[in-house]
Protein backbone atom coordinates (compact mmCIF):
# COMPACT_ATOMS: atom_id res chain seq x y z
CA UNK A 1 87.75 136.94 93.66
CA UNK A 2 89.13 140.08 95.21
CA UNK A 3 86.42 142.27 94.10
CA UNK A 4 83.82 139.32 94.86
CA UNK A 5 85.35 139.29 98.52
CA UNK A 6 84.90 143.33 98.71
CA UNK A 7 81.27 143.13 97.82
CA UNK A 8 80.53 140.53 100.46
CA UNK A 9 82.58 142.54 103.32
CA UNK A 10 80.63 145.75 101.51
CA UNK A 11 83.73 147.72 100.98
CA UNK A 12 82.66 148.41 97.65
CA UNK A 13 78.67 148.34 96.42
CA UNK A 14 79.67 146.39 92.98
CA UNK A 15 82.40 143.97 91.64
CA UNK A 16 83.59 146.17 88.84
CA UNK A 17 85.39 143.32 87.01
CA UNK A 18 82.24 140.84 87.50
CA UNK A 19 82.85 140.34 83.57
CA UNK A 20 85.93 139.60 83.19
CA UNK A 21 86.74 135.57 82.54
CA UNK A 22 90.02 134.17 82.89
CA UNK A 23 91.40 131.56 80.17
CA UNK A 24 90.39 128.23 80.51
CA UNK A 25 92.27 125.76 82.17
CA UNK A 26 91.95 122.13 80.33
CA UNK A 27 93.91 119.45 81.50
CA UNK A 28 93.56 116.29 79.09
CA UNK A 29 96.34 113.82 80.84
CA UNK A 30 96.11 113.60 84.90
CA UNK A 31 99.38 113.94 86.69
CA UNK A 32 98.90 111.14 89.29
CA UNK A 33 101.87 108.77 88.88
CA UNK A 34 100.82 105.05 87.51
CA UNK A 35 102.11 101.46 88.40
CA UNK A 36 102.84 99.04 85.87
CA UNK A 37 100.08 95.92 86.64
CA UNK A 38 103.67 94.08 87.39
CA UNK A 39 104.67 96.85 89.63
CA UNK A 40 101.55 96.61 91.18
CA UNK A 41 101.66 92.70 91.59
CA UNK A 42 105.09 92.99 92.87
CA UNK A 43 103.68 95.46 95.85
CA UNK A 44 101.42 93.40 96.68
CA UNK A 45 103.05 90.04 97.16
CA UNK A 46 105.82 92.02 98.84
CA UNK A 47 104.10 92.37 101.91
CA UNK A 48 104.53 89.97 104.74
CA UNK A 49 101.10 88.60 105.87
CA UNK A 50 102.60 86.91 108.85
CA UNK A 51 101.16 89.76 110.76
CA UNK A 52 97.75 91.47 111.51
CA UNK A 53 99.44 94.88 109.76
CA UNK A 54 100.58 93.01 106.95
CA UNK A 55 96.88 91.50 106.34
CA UNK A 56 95.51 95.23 106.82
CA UNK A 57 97.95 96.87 104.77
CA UNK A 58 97.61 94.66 102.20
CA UNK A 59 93.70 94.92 101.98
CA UNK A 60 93.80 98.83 101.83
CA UNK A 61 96.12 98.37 98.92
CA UNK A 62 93.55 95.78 98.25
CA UNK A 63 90.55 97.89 98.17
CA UNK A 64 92.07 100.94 96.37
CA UNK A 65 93.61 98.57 93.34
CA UNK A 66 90.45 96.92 92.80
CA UNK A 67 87.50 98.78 93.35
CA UNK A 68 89.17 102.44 92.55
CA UNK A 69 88.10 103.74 96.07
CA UNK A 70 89.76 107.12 97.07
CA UNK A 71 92.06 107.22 100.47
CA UNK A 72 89.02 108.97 101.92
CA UNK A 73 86.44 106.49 101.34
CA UNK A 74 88.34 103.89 102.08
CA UNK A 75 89.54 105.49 105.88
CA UNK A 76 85.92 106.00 106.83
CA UNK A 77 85.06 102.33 105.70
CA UNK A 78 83.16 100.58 109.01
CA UNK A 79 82.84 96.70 109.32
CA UNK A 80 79.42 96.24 107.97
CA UNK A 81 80.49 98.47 104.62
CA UNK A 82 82.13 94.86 103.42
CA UNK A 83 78.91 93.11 103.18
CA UNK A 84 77.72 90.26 101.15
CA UNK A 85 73.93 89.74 100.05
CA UNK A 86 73.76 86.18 99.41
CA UNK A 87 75.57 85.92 95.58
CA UNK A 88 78.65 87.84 96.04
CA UNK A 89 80.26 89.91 98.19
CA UNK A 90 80.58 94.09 98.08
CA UNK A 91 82.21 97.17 99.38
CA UNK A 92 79.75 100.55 100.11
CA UNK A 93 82.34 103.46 99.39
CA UNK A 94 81.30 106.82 100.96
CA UNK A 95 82.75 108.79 98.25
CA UNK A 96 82.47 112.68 98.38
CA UNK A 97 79.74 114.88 98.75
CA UNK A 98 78.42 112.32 100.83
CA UNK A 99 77.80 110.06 97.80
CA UNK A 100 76.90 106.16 98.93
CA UNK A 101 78.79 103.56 96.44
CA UNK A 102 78.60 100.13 96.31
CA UNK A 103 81.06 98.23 94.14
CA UNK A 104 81.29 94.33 93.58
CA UNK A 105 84.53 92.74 95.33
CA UNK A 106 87.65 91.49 93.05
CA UNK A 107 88.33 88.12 93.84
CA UNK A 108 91.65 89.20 95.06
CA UNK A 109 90.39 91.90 97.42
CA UNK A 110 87.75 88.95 98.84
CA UNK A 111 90.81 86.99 99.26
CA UNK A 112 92.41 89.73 101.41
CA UNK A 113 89.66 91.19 103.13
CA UNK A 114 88.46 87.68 104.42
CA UNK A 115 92.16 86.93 105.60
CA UNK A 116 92.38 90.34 107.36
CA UNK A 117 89.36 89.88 108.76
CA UNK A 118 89.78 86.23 110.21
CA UNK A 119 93.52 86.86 111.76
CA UNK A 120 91.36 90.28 113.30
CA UNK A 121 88.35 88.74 114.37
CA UNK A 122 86.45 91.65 113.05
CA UNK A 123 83.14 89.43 112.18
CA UNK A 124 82.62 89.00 116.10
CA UNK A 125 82.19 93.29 116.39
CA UNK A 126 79.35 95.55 115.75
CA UNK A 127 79.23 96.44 112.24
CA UNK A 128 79.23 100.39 112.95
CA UNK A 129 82.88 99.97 114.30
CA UNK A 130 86.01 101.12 112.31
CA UNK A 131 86.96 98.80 109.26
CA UNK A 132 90.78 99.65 109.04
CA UNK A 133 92.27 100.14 112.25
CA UNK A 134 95.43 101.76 113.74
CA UNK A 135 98.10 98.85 115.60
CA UNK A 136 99.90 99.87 118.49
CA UNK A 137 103.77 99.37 119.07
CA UNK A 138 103.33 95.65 119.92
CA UNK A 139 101.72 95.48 116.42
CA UNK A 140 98.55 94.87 117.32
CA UNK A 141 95.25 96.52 115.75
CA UNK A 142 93.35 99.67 118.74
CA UNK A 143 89.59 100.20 118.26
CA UNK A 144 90.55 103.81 116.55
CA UNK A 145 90.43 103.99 112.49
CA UNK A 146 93.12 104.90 110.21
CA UNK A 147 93.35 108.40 108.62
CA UNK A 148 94.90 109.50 105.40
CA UNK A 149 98.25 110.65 106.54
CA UNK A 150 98.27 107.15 108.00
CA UNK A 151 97.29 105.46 105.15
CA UNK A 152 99.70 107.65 102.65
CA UNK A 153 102.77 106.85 105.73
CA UNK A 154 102.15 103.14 104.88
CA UNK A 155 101.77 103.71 101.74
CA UNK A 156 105.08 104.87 100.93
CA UNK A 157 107.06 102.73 103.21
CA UNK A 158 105.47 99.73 101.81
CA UNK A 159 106.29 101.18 97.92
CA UNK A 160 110.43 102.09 99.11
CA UNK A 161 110.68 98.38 100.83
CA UNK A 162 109.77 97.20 97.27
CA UNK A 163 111.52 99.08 95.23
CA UNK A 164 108.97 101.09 93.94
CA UNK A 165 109.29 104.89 92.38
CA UNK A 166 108.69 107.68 95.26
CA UNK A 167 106.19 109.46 93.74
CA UNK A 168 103.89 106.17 94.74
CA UNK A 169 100.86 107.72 96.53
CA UNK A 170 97.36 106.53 97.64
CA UNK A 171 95.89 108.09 94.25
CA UNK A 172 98.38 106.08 92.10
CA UNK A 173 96.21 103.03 92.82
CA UNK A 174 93.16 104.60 91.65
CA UNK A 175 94.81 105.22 88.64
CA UNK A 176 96.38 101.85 88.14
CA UNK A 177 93.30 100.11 88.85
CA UNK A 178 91.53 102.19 86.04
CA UNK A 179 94.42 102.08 83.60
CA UNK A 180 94.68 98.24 83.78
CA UNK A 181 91.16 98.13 83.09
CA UNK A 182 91.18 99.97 80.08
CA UNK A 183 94.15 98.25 78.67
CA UNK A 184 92.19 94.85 79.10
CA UNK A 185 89.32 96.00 77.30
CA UNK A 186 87.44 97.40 79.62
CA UNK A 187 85.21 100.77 78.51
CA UNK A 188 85.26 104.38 79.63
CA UNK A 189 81.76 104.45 80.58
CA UNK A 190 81.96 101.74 83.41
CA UNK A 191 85.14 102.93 84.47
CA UNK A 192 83.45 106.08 85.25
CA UNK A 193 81.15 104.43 87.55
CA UNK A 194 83.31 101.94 89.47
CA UNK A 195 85.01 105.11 90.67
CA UNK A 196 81.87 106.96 91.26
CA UNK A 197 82.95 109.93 88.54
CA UNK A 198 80.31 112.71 87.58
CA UNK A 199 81.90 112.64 84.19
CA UNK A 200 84.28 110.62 81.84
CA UNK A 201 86.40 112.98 81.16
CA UNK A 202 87.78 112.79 84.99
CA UNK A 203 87.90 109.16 84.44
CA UNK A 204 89.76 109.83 81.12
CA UNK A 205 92.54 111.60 83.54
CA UNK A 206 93.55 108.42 85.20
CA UNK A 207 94.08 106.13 82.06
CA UNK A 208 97.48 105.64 81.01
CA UNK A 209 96.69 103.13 78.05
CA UNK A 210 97.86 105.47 75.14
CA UNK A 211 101.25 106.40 76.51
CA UNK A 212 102.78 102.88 75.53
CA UNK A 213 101.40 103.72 71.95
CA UNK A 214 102.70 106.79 71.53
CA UNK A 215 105.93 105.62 72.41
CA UNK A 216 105.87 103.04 70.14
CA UNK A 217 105.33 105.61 67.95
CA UNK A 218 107.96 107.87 68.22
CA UNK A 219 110.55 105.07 68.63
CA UNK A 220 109.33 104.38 64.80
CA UNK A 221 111.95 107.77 63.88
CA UNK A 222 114.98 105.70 63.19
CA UNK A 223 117.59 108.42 62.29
């Protein structure tokens, strides 16, 4: 990269170690950190919905958990992104390189996303306008959107009120999402393209499924 660098500020007229390849890096278990689906469940029903921030953070948790959005997708989410077109109802994702994604809505998320949306009165506003909004210190929601810091602040203040491990992160509920629909049968292939993956072995990062069964496995050494 040094030499490469060199060549482009023409220092030098050739890369002289254009053939050289470093080893290859493969990585077949991800490193995100996972939620138990009863960890999950337990996050969810922690949060207070007696307030419009409770109803928002609880539908980005929502959104993430059940449709395997990334933080980034789900920040630049406007109004008319949750959109139903006449049989059921759907979230367009704006996933990276500028990717469009549409993914049906869990029945949970509907139920969250309709109640965040009634107590917000978000239906009445143009459907270019911000999805998930910032509240101000009386706790109500601005007209300006969330960002990912935000989101990943919220995130971890809603995981240490519930007792959750601190490594919780806005990825882990990618992951969870995808590992709890592997473990109930779900297949690699469709995994792959609820969360918008250019190949399965990405998707293959985020599933969790065989670490129970290897531990099973090695508990079977009874010395």
């Amino acid at each position: 990269m040094l030499f490469d660098w060199l060549v482009v500020s023409q220092v030098i007229p050739v890369n002289p170690a254009a053939a050289v390849r470093g080893p290859k890096y493969v990585v077949k278990r991800g490193k995100t950190p996972v939620l138990s689906p009863e960890q999950a469940r337990k996050l969810l029903d922690s949060i207070k919905t007696d307030n419009i921030v409770g109803l928002r953070d609880r539908a980005i948790i929502g959104v993430m958990v059940y449709s395997f959005a990334r933080v980034s997708a789900v920040v630049k989410m406007k109004i008319g992104d949750y959109f139903d077109d006449g049989r059921r109802a759907w979230f367009r994702l704006h996933e990276k390189g500028s990717k469009r994604h549409e993914v049906p809505v869990h029945h949970n998320a509907l139920e969250y996303m309709d109640a965040y949306l009634e107590a917000a009165k978000l239906k009445e506003h143009d459907a270019k306008e911000p999805l998930f909004r910032t509240a101000n210190r009386k706790r109500q929601l601005t007209d300006w959107p969330m960002d990912r810091v935000e989101v990943f602040l919220m995130i971890k203040r809603r995981a240490r009120a519930a007792g959750l491990p601190p490594s919780t992160c806005c990825h882990t509920f990618r992951a969870t999402g995808i590992t709890a629909y592997l473990s109930n049968g779900g297949t690699l292939e469709n995994a792959q393209a609820i969360a918008a993956h250019e190949s399965p072995r990405t998707t293959k990062l985020y599933d969790r499924t065989k670490n129970e069964i290897t531990l099973d496995e090695v508990e079977q050494i009874r010395i």
